[in-house]
N, C-alpha and C. Protein backbone atom coordinates (compact mmCIF):
# COMPACT_ATOMS: atom_id res chain seq x y z
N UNK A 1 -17.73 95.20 -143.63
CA UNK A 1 -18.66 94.15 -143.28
C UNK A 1 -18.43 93.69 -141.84
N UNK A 2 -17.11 93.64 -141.25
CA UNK A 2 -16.66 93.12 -140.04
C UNK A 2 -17.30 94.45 -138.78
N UNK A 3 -17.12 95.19 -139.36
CA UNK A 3 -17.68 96.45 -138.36
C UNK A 3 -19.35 96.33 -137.98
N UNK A 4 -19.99 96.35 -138.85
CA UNK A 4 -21.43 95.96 -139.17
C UNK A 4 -21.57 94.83 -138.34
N UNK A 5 -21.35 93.76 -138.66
CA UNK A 5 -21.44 92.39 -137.90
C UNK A 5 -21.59 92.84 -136.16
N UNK A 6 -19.53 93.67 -136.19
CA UNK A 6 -19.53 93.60 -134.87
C UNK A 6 -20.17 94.47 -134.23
N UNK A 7 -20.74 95.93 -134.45
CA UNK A 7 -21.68 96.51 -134.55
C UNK A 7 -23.17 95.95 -134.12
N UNK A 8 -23.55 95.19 -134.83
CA UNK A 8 -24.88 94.43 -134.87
C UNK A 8 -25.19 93.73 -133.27
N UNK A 9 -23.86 92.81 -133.34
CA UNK A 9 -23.93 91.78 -132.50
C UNK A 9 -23.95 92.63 -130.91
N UNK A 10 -23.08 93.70 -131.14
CA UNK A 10 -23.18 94.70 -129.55
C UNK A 10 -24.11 95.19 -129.44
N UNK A 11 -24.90 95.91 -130.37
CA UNK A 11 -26.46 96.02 -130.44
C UNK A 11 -27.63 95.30 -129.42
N UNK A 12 -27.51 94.27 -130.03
CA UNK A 12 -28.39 92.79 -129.73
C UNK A 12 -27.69 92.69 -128.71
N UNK A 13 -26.34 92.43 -127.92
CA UNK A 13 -25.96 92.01 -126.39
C UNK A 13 -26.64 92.89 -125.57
N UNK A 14 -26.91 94.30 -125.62
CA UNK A 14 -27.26 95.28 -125.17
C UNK A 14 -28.80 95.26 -124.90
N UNK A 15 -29.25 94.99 -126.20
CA UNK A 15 -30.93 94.72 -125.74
C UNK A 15 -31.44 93.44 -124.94
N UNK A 16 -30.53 92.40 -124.82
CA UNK A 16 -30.78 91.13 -124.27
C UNK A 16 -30.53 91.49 -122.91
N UNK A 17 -29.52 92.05 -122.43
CA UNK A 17 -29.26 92.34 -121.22
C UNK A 17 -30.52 93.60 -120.54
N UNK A 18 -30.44 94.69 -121.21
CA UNK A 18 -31.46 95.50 -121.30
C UNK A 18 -33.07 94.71 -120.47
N UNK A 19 -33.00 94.16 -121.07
CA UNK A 19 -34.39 93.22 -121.22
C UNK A 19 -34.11 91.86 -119.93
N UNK A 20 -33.49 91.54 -119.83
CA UNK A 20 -33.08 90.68 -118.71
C UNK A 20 -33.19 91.27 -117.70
N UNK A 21 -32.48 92.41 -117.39
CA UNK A 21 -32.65 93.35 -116.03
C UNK A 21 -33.94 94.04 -116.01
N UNK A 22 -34.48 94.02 -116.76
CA UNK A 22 -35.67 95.04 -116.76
C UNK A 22 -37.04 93.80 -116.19
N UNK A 23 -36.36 92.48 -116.30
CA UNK A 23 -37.29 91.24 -115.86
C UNK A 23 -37.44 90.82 -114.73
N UNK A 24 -36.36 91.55 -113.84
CA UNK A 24 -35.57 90.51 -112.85
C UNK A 24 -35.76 91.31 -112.04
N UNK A 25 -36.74 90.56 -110.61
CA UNK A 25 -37.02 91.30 -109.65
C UNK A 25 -36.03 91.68 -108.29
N UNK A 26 -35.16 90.73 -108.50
CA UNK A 26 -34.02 90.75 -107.76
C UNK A 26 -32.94 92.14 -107.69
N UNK A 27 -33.05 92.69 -109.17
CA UNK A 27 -32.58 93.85 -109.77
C UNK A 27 -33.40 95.39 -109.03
N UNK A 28 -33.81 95.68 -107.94
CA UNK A 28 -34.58 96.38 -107.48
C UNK A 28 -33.07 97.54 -107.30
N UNK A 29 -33.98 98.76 -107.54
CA UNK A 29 -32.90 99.58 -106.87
C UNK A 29 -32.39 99.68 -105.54
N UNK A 30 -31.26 100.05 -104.93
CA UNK A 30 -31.72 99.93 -103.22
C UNK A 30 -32.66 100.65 -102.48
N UNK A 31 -32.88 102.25 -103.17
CA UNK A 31 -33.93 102.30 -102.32
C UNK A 31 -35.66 101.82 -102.21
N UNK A 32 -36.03 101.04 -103.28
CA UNK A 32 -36.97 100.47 -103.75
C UNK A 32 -36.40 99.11 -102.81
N UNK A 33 -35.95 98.73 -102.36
CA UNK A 33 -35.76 97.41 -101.52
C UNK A 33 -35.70 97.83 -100.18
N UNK A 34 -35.22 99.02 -99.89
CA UNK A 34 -35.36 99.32 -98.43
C UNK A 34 -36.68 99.26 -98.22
N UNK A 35 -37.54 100.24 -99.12
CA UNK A 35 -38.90 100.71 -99.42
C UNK A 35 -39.62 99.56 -98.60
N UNK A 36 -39.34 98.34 -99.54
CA UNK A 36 -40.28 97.31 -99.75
C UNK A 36 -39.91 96.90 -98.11
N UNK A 37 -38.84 96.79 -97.65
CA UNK A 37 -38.20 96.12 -96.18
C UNK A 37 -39.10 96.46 -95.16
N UNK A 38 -39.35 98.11 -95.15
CA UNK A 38 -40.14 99.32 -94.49
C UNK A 38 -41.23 98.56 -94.45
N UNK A 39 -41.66 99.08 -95.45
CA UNK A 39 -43.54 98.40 -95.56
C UNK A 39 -43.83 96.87 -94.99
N UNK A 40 -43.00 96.19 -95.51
CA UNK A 40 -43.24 94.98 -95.07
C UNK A 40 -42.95 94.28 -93.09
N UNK A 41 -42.15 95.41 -92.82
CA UNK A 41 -42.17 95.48 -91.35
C UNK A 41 -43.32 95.76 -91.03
N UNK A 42 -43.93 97.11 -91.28
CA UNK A 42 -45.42 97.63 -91.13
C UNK A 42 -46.31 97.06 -90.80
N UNK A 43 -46.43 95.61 -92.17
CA UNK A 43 -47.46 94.81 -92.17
C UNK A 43 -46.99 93.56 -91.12
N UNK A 44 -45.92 93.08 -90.65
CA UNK A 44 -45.46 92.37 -89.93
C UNK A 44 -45.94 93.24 -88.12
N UNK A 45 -45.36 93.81 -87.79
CA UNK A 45 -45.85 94.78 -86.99
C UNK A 45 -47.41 94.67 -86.64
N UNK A 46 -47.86 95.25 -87.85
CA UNK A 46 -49.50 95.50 -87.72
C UNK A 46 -50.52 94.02 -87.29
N UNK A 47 -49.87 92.97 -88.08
CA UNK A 47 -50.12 91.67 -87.70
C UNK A 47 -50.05 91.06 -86.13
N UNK A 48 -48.93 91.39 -85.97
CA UNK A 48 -48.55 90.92 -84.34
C UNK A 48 -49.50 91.90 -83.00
N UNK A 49 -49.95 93.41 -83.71
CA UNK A 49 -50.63 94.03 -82.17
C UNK A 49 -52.02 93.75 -83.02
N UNK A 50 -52.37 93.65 -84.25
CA UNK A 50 -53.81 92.56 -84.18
C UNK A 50 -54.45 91.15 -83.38
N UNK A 51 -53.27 90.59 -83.71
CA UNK A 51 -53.13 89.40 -82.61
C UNK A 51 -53.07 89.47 -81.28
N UNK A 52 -52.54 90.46 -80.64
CA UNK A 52 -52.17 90.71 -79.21
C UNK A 52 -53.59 92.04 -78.71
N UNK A 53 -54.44 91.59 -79.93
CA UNK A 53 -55.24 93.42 -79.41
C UNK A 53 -54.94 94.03 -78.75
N UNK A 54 -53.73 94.60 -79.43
CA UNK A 54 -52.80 95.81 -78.78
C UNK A 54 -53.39 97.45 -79.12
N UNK A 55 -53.92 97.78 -78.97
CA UNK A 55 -54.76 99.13 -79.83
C UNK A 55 -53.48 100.11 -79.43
N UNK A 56 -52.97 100.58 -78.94
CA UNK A 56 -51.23 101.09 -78.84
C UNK A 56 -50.50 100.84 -79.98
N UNK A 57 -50.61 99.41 -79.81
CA UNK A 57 -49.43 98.84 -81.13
C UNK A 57 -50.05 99.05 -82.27
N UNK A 58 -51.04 98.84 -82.43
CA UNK A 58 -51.76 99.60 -84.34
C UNK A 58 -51.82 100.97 -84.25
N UNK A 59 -52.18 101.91 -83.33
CA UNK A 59 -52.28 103.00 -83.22
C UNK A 59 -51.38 103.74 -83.90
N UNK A 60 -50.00 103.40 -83.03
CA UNK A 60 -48.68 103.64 -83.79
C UNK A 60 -48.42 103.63 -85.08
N UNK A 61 -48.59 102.55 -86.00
CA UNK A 61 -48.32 101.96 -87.22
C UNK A 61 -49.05 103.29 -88.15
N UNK A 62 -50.20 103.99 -87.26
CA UNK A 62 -50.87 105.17 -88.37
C UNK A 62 -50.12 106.49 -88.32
N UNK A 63 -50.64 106.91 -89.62
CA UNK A 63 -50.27 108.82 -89.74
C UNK A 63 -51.01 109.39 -88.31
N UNK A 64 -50.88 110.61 -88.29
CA UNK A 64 -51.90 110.98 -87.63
C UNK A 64 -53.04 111.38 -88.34
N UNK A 65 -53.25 111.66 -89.55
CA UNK A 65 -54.52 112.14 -90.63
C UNK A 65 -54.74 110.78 -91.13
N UNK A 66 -54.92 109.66 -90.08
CA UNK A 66 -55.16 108.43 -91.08
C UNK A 66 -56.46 107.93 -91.43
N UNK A 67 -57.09 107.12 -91.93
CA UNK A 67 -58.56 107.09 -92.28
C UNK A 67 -58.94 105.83 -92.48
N UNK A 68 -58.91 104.81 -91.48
CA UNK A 68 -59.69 103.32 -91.49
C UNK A 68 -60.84 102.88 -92.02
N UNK A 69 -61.32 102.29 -93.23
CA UNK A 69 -62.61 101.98 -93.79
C UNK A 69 -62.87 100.38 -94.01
N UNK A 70 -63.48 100.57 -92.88
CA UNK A 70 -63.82 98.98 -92.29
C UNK A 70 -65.47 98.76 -92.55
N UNK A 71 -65.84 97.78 -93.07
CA UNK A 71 -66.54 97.32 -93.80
C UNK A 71 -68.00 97.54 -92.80
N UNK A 72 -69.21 97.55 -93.08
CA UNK A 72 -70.53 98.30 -92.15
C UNK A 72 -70.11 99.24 -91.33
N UNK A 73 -69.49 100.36 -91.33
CA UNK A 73 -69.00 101.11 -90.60
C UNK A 73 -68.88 102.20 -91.17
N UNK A 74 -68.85 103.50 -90.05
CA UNK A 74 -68.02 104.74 -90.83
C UNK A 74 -66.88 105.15 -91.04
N UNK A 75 -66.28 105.24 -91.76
CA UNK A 75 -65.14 105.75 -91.81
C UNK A 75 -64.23 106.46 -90.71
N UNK A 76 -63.22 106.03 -90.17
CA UNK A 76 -62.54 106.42 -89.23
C UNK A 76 -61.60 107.54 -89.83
N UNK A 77 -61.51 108.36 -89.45
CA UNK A 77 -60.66 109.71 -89.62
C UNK A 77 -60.17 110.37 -88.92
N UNK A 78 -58.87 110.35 -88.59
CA UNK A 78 -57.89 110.87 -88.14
C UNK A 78 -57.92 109.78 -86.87
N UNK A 79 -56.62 110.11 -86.16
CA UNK A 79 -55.99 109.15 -85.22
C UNK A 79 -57.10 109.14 -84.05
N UNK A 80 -57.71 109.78 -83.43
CA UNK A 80 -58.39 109.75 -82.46
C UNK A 80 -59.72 108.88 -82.63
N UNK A 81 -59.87 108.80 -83.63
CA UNK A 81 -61.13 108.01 -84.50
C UNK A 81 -60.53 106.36 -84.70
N UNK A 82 -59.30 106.38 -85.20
CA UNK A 82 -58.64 105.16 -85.53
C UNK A 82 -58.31 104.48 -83.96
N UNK A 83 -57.99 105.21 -83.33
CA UNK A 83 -58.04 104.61 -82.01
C UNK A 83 -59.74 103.96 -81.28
N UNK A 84 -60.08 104.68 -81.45
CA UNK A 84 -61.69 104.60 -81.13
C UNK A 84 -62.08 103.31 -81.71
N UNK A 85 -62.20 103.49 -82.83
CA UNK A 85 -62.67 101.94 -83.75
C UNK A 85 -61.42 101.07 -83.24
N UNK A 86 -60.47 100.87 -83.06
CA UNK A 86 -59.53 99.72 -83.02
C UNK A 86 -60.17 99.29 -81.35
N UNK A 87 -60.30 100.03 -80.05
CA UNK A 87 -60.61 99.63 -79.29
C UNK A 87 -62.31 98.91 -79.17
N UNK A 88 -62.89 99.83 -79.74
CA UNK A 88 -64.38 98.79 -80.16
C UNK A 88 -64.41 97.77 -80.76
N UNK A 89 -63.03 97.45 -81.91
CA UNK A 89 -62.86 96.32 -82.10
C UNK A 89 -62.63 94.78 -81.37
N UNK A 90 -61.32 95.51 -80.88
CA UNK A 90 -61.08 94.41 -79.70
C UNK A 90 -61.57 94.30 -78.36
N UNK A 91 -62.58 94.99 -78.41
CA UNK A 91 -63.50 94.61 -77.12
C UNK A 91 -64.75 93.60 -77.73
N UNK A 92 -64.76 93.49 -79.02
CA UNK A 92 -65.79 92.48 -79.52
C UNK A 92 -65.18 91.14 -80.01
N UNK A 93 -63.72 91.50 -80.83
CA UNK A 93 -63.36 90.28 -81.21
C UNK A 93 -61.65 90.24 -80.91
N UNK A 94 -61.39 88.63 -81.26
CA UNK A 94 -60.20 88.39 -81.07
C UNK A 94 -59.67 87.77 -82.39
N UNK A 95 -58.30 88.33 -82.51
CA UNK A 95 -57.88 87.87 -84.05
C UNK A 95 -56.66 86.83 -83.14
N UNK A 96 -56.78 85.81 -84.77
CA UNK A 96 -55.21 84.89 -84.75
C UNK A 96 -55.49 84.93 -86.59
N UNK A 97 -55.05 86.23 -86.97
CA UNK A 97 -54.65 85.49 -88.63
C UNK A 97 -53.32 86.20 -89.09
N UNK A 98 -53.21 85.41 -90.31
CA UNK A 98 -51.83 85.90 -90.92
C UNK A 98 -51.96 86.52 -91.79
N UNK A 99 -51.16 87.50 -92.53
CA UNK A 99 -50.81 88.05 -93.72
C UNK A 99 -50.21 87.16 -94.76
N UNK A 100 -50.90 87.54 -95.89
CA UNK A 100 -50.10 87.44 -96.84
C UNK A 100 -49.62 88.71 -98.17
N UNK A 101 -48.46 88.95 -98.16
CA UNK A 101 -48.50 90.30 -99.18
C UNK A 101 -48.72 90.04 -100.81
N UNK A 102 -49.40 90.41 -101.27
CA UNK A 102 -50.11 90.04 -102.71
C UNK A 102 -49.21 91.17 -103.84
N UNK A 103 -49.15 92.35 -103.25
CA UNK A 103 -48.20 93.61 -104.37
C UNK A 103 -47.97 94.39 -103.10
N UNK A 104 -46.84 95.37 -103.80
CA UNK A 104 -46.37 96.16 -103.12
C UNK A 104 -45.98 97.38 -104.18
N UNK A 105 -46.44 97.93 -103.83
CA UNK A 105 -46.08 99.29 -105.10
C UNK A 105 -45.51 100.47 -104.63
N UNK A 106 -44.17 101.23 -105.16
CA UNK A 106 -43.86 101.81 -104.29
C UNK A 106 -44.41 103.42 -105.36
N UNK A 107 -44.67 104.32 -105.26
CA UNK A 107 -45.59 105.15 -106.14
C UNK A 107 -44.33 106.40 -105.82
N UNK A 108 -43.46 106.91 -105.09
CA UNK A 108 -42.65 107.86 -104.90
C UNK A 108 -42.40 107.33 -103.75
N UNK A 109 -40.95 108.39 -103.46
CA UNK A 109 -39.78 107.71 -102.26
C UNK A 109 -41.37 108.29 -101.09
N UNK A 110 -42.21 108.60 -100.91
CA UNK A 110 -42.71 108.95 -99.60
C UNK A 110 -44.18 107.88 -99.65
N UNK A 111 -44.69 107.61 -100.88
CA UNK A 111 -45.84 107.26 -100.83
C UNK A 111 -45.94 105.78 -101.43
N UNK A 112 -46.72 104.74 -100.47
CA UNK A 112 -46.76 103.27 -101.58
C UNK A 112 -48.28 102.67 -101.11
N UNK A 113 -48.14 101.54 -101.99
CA UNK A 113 -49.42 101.13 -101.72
C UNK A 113 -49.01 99.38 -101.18
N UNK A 114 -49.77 98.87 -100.41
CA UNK A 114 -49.92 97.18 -100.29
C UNK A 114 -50.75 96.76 -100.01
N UNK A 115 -51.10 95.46 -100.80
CA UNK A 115 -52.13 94.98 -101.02
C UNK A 115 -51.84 93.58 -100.40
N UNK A 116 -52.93 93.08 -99.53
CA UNK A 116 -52.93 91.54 -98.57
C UNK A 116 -53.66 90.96 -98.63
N UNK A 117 -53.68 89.89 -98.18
CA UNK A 117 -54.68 88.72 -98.22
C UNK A 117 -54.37 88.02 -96.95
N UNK A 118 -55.58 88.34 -95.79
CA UNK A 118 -55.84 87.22 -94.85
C UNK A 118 -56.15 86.35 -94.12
N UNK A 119 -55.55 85.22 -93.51
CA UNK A 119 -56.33 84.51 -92.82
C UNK A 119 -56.35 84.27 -91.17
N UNK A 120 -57.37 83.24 -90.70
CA UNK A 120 -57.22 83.23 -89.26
C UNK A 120 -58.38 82.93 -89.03
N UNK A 121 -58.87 83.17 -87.48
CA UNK A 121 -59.85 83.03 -86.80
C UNK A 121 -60.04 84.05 -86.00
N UNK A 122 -61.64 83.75 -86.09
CA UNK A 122 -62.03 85.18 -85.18
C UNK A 122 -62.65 84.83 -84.21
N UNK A 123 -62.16 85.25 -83.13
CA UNK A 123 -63.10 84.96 -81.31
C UNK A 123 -64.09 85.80 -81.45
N UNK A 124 -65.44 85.33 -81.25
CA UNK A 124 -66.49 86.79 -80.62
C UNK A 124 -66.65 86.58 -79.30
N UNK A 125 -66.01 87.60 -78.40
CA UNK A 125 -65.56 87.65 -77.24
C UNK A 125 -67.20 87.25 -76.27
N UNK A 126 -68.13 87.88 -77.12
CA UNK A 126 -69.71 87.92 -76.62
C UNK A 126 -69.94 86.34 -75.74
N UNK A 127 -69.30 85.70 -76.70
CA UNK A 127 -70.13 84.09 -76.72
C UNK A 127 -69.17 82.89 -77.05
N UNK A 128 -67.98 83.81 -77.09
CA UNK A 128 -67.04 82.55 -77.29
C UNK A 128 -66.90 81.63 -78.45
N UNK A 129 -67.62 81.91 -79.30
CA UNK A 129 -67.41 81.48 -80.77
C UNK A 129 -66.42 81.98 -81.63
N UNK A 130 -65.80 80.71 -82.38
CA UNK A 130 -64.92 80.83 -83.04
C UNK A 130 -65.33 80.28 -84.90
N UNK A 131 -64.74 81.75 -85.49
CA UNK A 131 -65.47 81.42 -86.33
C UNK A 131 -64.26 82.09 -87.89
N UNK A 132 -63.96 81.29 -89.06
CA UNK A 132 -63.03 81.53 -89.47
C UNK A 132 -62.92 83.08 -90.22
N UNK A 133 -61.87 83.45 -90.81
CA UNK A 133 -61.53 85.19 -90.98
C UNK A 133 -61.06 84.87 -92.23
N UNK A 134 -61.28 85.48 -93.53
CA UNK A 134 -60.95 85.56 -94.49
C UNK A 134 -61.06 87.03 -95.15
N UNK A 135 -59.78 88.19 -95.11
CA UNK A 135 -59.69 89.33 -95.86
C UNK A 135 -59.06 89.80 -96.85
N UNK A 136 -59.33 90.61 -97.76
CA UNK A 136 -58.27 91.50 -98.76
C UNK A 136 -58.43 92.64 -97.96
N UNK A 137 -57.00 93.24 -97.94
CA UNK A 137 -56.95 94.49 -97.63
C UNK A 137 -56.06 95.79 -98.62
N UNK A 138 -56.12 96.52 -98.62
CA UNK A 138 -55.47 97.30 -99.36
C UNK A 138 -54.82 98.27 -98.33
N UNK A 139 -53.58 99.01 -97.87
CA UNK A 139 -53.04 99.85 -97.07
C UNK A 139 -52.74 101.20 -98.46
N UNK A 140 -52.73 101.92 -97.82
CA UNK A 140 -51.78 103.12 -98.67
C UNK A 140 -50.98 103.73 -97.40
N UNK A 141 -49.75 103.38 -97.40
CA UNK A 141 -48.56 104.16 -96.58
C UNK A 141 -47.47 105.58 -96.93
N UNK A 142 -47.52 106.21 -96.09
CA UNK A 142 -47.07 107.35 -96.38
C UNK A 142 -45.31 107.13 -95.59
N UNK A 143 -44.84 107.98 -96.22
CA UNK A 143 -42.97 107.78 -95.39
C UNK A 143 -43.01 109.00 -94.92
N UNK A 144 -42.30 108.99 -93.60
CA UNK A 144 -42.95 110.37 -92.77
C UNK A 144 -41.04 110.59 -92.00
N UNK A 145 -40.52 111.46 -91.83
CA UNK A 145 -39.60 110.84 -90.63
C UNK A 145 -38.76 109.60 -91.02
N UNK A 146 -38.48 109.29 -91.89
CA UNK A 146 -37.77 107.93 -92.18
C UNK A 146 -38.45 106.65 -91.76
N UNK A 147 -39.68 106.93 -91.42
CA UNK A 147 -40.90 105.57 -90.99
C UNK A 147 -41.60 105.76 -92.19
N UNK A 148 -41.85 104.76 -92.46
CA UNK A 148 -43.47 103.94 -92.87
C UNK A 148 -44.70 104.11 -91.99
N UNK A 149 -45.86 104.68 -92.45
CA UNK A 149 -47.04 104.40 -91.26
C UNK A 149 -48.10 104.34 -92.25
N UNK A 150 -49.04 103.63 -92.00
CA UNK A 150 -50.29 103.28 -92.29
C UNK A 150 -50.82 104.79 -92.92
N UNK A 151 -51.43 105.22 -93.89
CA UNK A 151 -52.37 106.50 -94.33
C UNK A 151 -53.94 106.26 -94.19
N UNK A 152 -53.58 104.87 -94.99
CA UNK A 152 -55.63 104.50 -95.03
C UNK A 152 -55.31 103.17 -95.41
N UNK A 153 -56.32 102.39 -94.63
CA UNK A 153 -56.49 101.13 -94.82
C UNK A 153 -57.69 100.69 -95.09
N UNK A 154 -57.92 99.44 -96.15
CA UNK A 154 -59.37 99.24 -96.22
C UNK A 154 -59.39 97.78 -96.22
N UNK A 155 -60.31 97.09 -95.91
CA UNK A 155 -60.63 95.66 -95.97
C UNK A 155 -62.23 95.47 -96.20
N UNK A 156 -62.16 94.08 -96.52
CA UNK A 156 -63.22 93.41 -97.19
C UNK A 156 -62.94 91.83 -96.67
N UNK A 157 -63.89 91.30 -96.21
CA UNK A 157 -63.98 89.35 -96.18
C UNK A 157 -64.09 88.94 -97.67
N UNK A 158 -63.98 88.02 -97.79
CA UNK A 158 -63.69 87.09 -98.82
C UNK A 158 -64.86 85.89 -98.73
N UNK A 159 -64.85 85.72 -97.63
CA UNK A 159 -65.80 84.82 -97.07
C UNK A 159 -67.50 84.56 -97.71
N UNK A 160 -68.09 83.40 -97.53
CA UNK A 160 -69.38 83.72 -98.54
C UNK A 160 -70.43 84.14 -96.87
N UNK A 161 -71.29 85.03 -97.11
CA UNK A 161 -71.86 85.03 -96.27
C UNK A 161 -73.16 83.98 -95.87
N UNK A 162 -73.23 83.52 -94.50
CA UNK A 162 -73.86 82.29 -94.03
C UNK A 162 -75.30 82.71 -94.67
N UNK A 163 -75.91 81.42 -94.85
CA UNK A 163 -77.19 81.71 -95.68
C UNK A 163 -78.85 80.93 -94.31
């Protein structure tokens, strides 16, 4: 009977713990925390040469087979294209917004996904209006070289459109 009991009770310590770690986000493996470190530079990074309309500094952040799908637009494909649209960008507007990271999924040691939410203001360089920025974006990043870089990025406003 004493075996059973003690038996039982190591059982049950095992699944409680089991189940505790399996809850606890803190519990990340290390390379699933480097992962997350990586990416989240990316998006830190990518934030700061948005702000600075740095078309260099985002340029960088991509693969070279990368594919930008920005909202009334065509699809940007491959780096020479992603460059193209980033400079037509910032010759029309000026960003000041922030990130926020919503998930981060890491899908294999080379491939993840992150998902954002942001805000800010947008200059239209045309006329000098300032007018507020509200996006979701979704990235899919590839690990290339021991970097993180952008694969495909997509966004959407949030915003209601003016009536």
């Amino acid at each position: 009977m004493k075996t059973y009991l003690v038996l039982a009770i190591a059982g049950l310590s095992l699944q409680l713990v089991s189940a505790a770690q399996a809850q606890s986000p803190q519990q990340l493996p290390s390379y699933q925390f480097e992962a997350r470190a990586g990416i989240e530079g990316v998006l830190k990074s990518y934030e700061r040469s948005l702000n600075a309309s740095d078309v260099a500094g985002v340029v960088q952040l991509y693969t070279d087979d990368a594919v930008l799908l920005a909202p009334e637009a065509p699809s940007a494909v491959g780096i020479e294209a992603v460059r193209n649209a980033y400079t037509g960008i910032f010759q029309a507007i000026a960003l000041n917004i922030a990130f926020e990271i919503a998930e981060v999924k890491l899908l294999s040691p080379e491939w993840a996904f992150l998902r954002s939410n942001s805000k800010g203001v947008v200059k239209i360089l045309a006329n000098g209006a300032q007018v507020p920025g509200s996006s979701q974006e979704l990235f899919v990043l590839h690990k290339s070289q021991g970097r993180w870089k952008i694969a495909r990025y997509s966004f959407s406003s949030v915003l209601q459109p003016a009536k």
